[in-house]
Protein backbone atom coordinates (compact mmCIF):
# COMPACT_ATOMS: atom_id res chain seq x y z
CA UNK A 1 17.25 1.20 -11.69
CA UNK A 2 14.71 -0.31 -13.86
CA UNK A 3 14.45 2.37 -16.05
CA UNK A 4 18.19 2.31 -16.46
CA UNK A 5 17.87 -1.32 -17.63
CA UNK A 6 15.35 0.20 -20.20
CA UNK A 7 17.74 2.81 -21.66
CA UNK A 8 20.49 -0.27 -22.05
CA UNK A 9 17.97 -2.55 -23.84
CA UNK A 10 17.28 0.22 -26.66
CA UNK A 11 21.03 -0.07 -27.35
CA UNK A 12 22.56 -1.88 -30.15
CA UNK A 13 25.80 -3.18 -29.99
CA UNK A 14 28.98 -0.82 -31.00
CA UNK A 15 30.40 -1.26 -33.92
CA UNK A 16 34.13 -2.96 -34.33
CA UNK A 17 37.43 -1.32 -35.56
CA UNK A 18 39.82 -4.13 -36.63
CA UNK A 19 43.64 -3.72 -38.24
CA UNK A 20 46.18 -6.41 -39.30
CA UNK A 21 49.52 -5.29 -40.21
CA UNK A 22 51.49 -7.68 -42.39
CA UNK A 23 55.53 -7.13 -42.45
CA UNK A 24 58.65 -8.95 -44.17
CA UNK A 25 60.48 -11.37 -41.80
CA UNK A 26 62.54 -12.77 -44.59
CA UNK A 27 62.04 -14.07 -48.14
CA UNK A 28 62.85 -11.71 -51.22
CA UNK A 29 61.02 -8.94 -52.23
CA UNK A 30 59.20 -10.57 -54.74
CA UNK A 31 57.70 -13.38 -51.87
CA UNK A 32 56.53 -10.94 -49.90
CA UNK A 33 55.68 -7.49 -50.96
CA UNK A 34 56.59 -5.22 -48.52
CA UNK A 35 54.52 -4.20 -45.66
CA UNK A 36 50.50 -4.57 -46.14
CA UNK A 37 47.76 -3.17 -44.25
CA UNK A 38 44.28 -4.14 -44.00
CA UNK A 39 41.78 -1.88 -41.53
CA UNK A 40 38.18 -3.06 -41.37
CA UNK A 41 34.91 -1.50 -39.73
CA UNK A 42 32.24 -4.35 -38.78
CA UNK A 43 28.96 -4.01 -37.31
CA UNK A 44 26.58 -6.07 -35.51
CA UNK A 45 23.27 -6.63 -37.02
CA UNK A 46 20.19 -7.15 -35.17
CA UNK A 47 17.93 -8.51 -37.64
CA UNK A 48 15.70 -10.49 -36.16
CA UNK A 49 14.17 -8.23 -34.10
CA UNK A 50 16.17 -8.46 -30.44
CA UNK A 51 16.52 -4.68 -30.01
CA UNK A 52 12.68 -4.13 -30.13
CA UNK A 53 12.21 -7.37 -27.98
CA UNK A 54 14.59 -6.10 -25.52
CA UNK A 55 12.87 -2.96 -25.44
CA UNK A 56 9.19 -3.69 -24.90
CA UNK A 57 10.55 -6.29 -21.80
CA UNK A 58 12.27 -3.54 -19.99
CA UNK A 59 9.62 -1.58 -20.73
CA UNK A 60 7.05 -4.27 -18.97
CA UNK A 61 9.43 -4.46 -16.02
CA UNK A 62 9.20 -0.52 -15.45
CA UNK A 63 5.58 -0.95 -15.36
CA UNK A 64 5.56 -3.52 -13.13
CA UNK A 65 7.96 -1.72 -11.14
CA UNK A 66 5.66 0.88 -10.59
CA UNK A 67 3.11 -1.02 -8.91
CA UNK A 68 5.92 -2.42 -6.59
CA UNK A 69 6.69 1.68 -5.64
CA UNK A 70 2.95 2.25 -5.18
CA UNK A 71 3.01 -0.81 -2.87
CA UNK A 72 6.01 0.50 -0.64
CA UNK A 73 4.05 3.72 -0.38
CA UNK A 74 0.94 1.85 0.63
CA UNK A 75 2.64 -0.30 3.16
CA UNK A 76 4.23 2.91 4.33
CA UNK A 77 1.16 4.61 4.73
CA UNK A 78 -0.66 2.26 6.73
CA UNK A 79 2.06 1.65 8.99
CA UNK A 80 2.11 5.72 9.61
CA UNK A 81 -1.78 5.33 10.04
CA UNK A 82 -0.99 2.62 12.28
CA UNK A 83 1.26 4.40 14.26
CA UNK A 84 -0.91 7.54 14.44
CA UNK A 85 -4.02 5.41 15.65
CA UNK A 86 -1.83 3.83 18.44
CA UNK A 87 -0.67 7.42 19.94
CA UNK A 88 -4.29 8.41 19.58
CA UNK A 89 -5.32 5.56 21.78
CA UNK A 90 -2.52 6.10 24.51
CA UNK A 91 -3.79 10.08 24.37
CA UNK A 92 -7.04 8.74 24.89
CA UNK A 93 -6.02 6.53 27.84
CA UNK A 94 -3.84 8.41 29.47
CA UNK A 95 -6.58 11.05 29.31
CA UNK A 96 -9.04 8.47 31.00
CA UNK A 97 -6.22 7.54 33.99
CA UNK A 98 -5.74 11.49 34.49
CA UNK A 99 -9.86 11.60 35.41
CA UNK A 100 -9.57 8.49 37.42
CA UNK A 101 -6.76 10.10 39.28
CA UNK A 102 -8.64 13.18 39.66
CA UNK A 103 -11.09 11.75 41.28
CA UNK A 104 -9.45 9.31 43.67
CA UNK A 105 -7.59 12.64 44.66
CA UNK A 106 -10.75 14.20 45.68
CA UNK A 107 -11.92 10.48 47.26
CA UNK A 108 -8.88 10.47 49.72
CA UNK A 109 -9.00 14.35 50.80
CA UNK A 110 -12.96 13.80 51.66
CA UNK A 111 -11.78 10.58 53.40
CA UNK A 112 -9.38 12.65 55.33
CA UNK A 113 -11.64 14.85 56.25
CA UNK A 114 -14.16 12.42 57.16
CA UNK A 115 -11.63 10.48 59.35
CA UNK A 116 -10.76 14.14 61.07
CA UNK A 117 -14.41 14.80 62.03
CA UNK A 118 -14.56 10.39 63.21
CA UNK A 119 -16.98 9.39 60.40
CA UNK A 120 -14.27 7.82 59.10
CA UNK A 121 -11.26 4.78 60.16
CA UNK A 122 -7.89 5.70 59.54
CA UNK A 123 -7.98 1.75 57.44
CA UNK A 124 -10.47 3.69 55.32
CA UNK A 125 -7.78 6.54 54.76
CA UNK A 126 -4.92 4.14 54.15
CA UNK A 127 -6.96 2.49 51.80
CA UNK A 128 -7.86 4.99 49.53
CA UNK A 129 -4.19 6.05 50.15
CA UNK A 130 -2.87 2.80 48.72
CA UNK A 131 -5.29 2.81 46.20
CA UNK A 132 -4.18 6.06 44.69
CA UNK A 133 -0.39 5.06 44.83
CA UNK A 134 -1.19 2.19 43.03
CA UNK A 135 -2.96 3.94 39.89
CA UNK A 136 0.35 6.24 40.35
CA UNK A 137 2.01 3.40 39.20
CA UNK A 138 -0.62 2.36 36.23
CA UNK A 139 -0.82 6.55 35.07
CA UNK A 140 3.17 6.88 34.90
CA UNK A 141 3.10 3.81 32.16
CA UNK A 142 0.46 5.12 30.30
CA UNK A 143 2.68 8.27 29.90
CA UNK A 144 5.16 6.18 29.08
CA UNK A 145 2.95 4.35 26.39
CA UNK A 146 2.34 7.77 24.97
CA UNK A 147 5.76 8.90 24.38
CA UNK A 148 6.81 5.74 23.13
CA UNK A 149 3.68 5.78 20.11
CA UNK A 150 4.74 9.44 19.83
CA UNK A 151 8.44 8.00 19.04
CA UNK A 152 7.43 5.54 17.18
CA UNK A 153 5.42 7.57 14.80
CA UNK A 154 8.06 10.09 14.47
CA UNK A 155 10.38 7.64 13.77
CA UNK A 156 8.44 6.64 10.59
CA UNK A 157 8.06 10.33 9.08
CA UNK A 158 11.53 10.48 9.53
CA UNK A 159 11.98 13.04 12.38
CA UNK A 160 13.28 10.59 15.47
CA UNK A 161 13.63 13.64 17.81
CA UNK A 162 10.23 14.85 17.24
CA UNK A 163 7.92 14.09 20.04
CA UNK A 164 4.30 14.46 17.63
CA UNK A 165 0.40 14.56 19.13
CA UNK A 166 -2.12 13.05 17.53
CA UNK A 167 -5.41 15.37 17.29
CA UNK A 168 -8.36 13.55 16.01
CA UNK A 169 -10.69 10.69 17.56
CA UNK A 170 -10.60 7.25 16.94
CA UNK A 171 -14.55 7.14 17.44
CA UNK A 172 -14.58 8.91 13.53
CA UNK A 173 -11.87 6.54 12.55
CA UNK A 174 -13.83 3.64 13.34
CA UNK A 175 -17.14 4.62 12.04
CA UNK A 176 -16.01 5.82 8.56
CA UNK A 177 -17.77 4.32 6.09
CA UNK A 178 -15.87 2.23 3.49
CA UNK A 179 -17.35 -1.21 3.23
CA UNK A 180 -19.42 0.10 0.03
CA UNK A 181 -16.32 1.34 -1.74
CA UNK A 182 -14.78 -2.29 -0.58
CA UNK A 183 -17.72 -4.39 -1.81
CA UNK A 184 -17.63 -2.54 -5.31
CA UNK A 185 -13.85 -3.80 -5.37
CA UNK A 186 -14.40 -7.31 -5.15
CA UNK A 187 -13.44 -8.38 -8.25
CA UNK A 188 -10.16 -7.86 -7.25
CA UNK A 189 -9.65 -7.03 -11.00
CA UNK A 190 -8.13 -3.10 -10.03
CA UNK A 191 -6.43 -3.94 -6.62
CA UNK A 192 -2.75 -2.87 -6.58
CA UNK A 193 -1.33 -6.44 -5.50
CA UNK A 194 -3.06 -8.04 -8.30
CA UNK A 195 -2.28 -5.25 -10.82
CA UNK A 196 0.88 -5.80 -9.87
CA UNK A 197 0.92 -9.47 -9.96
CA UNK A 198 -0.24 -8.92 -13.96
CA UNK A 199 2.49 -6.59 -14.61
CA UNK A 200 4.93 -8.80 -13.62
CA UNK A 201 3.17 -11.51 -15.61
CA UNK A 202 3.17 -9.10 -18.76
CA UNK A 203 6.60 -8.59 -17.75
CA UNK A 204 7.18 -12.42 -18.03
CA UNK A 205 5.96 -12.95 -21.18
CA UNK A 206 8.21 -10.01 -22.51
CA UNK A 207 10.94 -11.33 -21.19
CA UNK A 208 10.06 -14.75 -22.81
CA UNK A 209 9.60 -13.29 -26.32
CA UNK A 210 12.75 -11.48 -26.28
CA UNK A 211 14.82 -14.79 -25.09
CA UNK A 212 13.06 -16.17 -27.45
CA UNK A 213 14.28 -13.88 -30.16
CA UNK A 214 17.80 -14.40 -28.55
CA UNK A 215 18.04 -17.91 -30.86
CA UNK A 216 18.47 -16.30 -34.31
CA UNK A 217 22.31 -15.81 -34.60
CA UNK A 218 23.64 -11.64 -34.53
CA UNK A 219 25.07 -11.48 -38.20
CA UNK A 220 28.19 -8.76 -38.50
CA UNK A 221 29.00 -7.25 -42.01
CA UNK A 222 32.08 -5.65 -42.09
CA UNK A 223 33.89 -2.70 -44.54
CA UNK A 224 37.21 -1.85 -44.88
CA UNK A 225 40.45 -1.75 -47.18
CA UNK A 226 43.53 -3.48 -48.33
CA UNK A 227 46.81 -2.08 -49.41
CA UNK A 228 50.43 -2.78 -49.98
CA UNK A 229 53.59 -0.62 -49.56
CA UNK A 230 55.76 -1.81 -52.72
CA UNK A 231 54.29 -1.76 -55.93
CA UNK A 232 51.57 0.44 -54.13
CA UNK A 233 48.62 -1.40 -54.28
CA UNK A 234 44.86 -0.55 -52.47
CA UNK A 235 41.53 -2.81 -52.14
CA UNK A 236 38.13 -2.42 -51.09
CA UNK A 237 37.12 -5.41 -48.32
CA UNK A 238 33.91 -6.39 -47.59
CA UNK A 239 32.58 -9.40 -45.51
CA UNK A 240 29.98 -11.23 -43.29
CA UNK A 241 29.93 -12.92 -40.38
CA UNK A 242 27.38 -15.38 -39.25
CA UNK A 243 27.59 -17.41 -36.43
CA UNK A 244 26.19 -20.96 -36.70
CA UNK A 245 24.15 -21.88 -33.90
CA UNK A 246 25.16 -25.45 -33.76
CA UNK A 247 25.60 -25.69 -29.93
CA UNK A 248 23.98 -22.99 -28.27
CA UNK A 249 21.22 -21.80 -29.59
CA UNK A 250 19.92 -19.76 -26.46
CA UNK A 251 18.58 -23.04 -24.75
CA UNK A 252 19.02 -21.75 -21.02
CA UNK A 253 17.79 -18.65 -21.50
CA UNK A 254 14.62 -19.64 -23.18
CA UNK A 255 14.13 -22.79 -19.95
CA UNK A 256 14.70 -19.94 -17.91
CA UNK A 257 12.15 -17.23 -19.40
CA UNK A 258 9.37 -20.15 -20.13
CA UNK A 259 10.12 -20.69 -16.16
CA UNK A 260 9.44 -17.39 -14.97
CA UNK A 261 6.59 -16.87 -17.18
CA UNK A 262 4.55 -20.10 -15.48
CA UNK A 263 5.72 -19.05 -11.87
CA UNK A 264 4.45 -15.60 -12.89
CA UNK A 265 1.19 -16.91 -13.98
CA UNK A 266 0.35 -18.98 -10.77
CA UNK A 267 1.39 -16.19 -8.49
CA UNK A 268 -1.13 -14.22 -10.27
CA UNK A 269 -3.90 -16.17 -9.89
CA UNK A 270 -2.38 -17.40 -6.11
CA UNK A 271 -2.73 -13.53 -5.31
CA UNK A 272 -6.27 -12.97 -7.13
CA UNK A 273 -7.61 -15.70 -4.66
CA UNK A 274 -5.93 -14.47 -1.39
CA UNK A 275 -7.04 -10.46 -2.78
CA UNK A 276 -10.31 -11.90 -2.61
CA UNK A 277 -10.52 -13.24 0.90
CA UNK A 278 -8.60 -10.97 2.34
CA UNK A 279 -11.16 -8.53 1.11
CA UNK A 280 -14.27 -10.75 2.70
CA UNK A 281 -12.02 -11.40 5.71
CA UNK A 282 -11.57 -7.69 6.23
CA UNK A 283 -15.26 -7.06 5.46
CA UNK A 284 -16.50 -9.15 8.20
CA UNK A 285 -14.09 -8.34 10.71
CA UNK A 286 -14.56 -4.63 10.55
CA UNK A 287 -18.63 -5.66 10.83
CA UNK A 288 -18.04 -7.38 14.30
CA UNK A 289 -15.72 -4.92 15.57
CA UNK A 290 -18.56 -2.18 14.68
CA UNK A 291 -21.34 -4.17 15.91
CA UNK A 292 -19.30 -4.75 19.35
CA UNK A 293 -19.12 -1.09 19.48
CA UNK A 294 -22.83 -0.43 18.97
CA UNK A 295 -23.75 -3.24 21.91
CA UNK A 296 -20.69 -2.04 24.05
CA UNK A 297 -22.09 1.66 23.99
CA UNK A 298 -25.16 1.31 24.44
CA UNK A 299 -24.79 -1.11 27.49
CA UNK A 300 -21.93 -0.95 29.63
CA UNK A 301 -20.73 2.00 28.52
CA UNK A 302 -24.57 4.14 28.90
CA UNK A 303 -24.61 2.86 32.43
CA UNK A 304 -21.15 3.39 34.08
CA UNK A 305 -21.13 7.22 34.09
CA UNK A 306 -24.70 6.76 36.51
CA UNK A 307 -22.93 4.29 38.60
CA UNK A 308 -19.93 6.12 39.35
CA UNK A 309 -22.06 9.60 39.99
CA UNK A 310 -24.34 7.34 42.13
CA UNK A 311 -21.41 5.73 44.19
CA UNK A 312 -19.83 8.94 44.81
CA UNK A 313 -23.50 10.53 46.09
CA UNK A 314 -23.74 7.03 48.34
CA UNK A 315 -20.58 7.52 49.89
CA UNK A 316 -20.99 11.21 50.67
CA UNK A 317 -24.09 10.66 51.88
CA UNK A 318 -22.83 8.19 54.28
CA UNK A 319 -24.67 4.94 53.32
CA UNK A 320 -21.77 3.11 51.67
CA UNK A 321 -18.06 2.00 52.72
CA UNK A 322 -14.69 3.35 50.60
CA UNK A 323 -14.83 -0.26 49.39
CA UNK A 324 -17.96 0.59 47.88
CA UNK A 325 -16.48 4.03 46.09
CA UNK A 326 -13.54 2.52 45.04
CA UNK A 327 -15.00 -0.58 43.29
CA UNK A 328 -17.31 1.73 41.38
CA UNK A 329 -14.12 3.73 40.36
CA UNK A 330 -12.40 0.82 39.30
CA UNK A 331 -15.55 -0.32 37.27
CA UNK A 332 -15.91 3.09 35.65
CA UNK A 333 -11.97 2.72 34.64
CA UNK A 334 -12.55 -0.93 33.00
CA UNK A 335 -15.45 0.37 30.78
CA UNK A 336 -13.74 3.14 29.71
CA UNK A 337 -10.24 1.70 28.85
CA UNK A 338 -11.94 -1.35 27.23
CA UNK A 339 -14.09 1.49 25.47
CA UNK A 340 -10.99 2.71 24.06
CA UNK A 341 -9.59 -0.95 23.28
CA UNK A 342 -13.01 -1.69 21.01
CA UNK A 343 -12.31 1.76 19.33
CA UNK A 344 -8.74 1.14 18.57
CA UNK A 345 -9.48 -2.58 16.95
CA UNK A 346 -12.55 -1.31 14.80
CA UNK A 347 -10.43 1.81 13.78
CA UNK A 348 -7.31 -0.92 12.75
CA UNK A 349 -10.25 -3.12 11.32
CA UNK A 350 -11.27 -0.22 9.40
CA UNK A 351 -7.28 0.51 8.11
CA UNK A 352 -6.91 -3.12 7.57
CA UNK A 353 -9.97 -2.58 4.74
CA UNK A 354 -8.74 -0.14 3.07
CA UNK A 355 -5.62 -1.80 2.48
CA UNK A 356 -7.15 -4.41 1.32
CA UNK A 357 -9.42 -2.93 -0.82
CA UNK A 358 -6.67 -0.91 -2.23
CA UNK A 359 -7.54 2.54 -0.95
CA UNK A 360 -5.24 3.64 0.79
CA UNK A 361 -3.01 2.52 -2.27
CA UNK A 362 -4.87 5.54 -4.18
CA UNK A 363 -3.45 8.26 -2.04
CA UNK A 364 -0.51 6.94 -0.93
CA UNK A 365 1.04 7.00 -5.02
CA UNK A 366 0.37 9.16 -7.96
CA UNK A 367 1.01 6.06 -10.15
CA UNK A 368 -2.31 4.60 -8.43
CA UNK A 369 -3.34 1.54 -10.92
């Protein structure tokens, strides 16, 4: 549409046809001599320069309307990444309540068994029998979870009966290295929001020159001819026409374009400032999430495995209750689902970066600034 508004300000205005007819309503011949005839060709004259004005603003506009299309494809791309990252996570949960199930399966049959051969109270067999209903309940949402990511992405790429998986790991997404990159953008100088912010400014002060422009009156000189039907007479016509700009001499327009240029200019440097911090705010976010990670693993998450093989040997072995077994499965659950959690936020922390740092902008539009 811009563009269209750029083909429209290379036009100059059509030229004008104009014909008066004169006839005889009464009087004598000699009055009045017959019928006369006077056709005239005038043209509009942009002298001072409005056409070329006109031009180079529509032509600012297109370029800042290019940014604005790179910054649709941005947002769109990190709401797909998003969406992908959040099926990931509900793969990698269900996954996690599959196991879990798994093995409170195999608890319940060995309490069965157990009970059978009197090791065992038939409260211990309920237990782990209520127990195992219950994560029922907590593995039938998490399939639930998935499909509705898996919609949700589809829905995005455009194909709302498509029911997509996610292959990958969130581990890699949320270890990939792009605070560097980031930290080499802080100037802010190249990011897309600013780059568009000074195309738009550009854009203002186009517009400004051309209404500025717009105060010189359009002259319109005009050729044509003159001629009479008795006592055949012809004449060449010529004239000018030059408005005086006595009353409006583009006042409104000029307010108006002065306007837009000084709101241009302060969102510019309002969106310069907030590139910046958003940029540090990013930065140190994606450190914490990383460093919560790096404690996470190599504390909770290093010792549950041990504790749940250690809890099922107890309980096989005889020297600890179902209680026992079933608070060490419900432990081992916790640390991995909240593994998953810290994943997923350093992985979004990570996304959040590059879309601050304009990076994802890169691949996400050809016209990358």
């Amino acid at each position: 549409m811009v563009r269209a508004e750029e083909v429209q300000a290379r036009l100059w205005p059509n030229p004008e046809l104009r014909y008066l007819g004169y006839g005889r309503l009464f009087g004598t011949a000699q009055a009045i001599n017959g019928q006369q005839h006077q056709a005239e060709i005038g043209m509009p004259l942009l002298l001072a320069g409005q056409a070329r004005t006109r031009t180079r603003a529509a032509r600012a506009r297109t370029r800042a309307m290019q940014t604005e299309v790179c910054l649709v494809g941005q947002g769109l791309a990190a709401l797909a990444v998003e969406r992908f990252q959040a099926l990931l996570a509900g793969q990698e949960r269900l996954a996690v309540l599959e196991d879990g199930a798994r093995a409170l399966a195999t608890a319940e049959e060995l309490t069965r068994v157990r009970a059978s051969l009197g090791a065992q109270t038939q409260y211990d067999v309920l237990r782990v029998a209520a127990e195992r209903e219950t994560f029922a309940v907590e593995l039938s949402d998490a399939r639930a979870d998935v499909v509705d990511a898996a919609a949700d992405l589809a829905a995005v790429l455009g194909a709302p009966r498509w029911r997509p998986r996610a292959v990958g790991s969130l581990e890699d997404a949320a270890r990939a290295d792009s605070s560097a990159a980031a930290r080499g953008r802080l100037d802010a100088s190249s990011l897309p929001t600013v780059v568009s912010a000074r195309r738009w400014q550009d854009a203002a002060v186009a517009e400004r020159r051309a209404a500025d422009r717009e105060r010189w009156p359009v002259p319109s000189v005009s050729l044509g001819t003159y001629f009479t039907t008795d006592g055949t007479s012809g004449s060449v016509l010529g004239g000018l026409t030059l408005p005086l700009p006595v009353f409006d001499r583009a006042q409104g327009l000029r307010a108006r374009a002065r306007a837009v240029e000084r709101a241009a200019d302060a969102r510019r440097t309002q969106i310069e400032r907030a590139a910046r911090s958003e940029i540090h705010r990013a930065l140190d976010v994606l450190h914490i999430r990383r460093d919560s990670l790096q404690s996470f693993r190599h504390s909770a998450l290093a010792r549950a495995p041990e504790l749940r093989t250690m809890a099922h040997e107890a309980y096989r072995g005889g020297t600890s209750s179902v209680l026992e077994l079933l608070d060490a499965e419900r432990a081992w659950l916790d640390v991995q689902l909240r593994w998953i959690d810290l994943l997923e936020r350093a992985a979004r922390a990570r996304l959040e970066l590059d879309l601050a740092s304009g990076a994802l902008a890169r691949g996400a539009c050809q016209d990358s600034p």
